[in-house]
N, C-alpha and C. Protein backbone atom coordinates (compact mmCIF):
# COMPACT_ATOMS: atom_id res chain seq x y z
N UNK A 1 -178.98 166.78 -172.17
CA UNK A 1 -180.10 165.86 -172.05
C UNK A 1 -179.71 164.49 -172.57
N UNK A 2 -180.57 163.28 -172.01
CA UNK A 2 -180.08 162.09 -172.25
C UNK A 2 -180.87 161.56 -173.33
N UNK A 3 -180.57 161.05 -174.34
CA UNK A 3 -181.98 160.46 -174.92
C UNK A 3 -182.26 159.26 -174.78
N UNK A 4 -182.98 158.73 -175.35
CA UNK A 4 -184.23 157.77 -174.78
C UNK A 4 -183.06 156.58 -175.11
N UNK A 5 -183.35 155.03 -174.72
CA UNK A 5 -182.64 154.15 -174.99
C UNK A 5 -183.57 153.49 -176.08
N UNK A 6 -183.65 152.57 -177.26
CA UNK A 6 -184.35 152.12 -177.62
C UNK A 6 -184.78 151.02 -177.27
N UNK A 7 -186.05 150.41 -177.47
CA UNK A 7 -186.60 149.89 -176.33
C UNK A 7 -186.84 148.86 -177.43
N UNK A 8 -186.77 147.52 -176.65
CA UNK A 8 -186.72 146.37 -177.29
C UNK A 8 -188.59 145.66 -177.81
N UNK A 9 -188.80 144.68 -178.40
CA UNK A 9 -190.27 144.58 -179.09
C UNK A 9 -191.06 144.28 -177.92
N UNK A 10 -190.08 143.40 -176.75
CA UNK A 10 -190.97 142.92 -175.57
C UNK A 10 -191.19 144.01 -174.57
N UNK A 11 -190.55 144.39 -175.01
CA UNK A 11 -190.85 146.02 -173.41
C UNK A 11 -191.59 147.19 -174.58
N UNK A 12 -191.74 146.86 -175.40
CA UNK A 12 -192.77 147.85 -176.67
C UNK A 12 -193.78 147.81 -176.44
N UNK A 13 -194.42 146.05 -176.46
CA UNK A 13 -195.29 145.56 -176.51
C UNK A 13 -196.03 145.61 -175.07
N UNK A 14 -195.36 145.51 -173.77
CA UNK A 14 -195.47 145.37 -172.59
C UNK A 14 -196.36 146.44 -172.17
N UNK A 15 -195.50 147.74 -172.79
CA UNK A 15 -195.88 149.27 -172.18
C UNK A 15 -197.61 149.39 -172.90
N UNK A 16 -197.66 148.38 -174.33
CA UNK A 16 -198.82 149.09 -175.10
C UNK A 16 -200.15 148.42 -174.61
N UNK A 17 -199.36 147.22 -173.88
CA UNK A 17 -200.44 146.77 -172.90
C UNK A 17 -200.78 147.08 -171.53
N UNK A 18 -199.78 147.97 -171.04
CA UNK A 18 -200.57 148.62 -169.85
C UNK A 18 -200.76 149.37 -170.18
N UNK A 19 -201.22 150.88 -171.28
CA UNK A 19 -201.68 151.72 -171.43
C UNK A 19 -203.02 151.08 -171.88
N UNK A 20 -203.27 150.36 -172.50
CA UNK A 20 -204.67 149.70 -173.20
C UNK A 20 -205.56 148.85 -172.09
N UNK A 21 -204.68 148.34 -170.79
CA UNK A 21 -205.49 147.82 -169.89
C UNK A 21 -206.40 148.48 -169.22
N UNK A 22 -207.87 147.63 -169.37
CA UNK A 22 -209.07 148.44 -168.89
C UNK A 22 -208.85 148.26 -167.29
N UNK A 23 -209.25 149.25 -166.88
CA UNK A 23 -209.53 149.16 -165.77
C UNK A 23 -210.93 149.27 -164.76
N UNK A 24 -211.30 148.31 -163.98
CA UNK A 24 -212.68 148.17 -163.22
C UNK A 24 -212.84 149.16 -162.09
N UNK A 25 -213.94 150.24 -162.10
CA UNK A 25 -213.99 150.33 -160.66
C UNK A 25 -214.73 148.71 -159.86
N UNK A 26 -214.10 149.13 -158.26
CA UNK A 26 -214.55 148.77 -157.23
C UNK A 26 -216.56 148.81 -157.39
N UNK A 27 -217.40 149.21 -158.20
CA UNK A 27 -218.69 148.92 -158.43
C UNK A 27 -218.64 148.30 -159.59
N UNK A 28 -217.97 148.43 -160.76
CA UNK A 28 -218.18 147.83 -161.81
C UNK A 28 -218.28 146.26 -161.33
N UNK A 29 -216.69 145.69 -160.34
CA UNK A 29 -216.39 144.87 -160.18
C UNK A 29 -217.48 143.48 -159.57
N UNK A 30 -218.17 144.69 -158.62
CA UNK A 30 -219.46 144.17 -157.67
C UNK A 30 -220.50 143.61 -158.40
N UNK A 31 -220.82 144.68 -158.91
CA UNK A 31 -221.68 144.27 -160.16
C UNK A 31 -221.22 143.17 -160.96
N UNK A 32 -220.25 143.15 -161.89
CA UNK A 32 -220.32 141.90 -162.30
C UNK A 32 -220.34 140.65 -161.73
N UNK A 33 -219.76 140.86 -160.54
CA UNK A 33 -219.60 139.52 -159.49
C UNK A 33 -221.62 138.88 -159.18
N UNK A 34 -221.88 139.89 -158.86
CA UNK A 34 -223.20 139.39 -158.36
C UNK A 34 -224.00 139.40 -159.69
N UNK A 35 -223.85 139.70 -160.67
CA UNK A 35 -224.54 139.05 -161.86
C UNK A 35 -224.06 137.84 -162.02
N UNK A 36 -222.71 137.15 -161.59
CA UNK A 36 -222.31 136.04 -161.95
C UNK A 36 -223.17 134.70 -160.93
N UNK A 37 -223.15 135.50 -159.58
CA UNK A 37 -224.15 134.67 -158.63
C UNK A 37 -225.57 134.45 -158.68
N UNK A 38 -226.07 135.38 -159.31
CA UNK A 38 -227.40 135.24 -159.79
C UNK A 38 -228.02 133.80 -160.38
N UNK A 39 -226.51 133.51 -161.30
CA UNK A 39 -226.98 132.39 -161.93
C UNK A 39 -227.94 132.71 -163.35
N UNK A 40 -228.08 134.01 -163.54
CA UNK A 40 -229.27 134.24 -165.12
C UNK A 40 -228.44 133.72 -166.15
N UNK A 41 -227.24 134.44 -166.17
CA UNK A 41 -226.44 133.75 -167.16
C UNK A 41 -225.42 133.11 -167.22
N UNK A 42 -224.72 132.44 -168.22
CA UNK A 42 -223.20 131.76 -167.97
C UNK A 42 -222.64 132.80 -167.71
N UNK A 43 -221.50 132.10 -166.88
CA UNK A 43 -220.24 132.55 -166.61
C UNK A 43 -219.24 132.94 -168.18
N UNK A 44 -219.41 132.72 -168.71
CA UNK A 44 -218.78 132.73 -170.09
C UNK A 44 -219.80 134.08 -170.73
N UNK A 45 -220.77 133.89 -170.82
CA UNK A 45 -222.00 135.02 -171.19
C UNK A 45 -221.75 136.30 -170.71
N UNK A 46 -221.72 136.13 -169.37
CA UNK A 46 -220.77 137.62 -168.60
C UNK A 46 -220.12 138.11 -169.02
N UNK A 47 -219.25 137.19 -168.94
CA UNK A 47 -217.53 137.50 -169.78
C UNK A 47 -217.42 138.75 -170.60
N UNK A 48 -218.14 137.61 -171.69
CA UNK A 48 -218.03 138.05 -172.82
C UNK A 48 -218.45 139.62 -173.14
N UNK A 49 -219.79 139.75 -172.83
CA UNK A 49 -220.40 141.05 -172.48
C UNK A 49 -219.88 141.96 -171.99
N UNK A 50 -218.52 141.89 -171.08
CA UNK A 50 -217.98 142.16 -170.17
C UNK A 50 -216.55 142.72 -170.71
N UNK A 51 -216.07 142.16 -171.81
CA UNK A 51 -214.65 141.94 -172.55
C UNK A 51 -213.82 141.61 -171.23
N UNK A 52 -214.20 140.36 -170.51
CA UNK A 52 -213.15 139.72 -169.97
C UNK A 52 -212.90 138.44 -170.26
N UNK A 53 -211.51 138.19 -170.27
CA UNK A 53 -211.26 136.12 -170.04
C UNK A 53 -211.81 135.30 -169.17
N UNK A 54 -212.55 134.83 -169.60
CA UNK A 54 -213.29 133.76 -168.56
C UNK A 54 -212.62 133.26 -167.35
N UNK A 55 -211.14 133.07 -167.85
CA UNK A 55 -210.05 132.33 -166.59
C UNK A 55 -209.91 133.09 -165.67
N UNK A 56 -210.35 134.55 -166.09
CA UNK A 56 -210.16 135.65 -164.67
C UNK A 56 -211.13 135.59 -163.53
C-alpha cells in the first residue's frame, strides 16, 4: 500500500473548504432570487439571512 503524500497548508485548507461548502438546491436558489425581486428587502438583508456574500 501507498501512503498518503502530505499535503501542503493550501491544498489543506482548499479541501476544508469544499467539504464545508453549502450547497443550494435548485428551489432554495428560486426562492431566494425572487425574494430579491420583490424588492421587501435589501439585497444585503437577504444575504445576510441567507449566509451568502453579497458579491454573489
Amino acid at each position: 500500500m501507498k501512503e498518503k503524500e502530505p499535503k501542503n497548508a493550501e491544498a489543506v485548507i482548499k479541501d476544508i473548504r469544499r467539504r464545508t461548502k453549502r450547497k443550494f438546491s435548485s428551489e432554495e436558489k428560486i426562492r431566494i432570487v425572487i425574494s430579491g425581486l420583490r424588492g421587501e428587502d435589501s439585497i444585503n438583508t437577504i444575504c445576510r439571512k441567507e449566509g451568502i456574500a453579497p458579491a454573489l
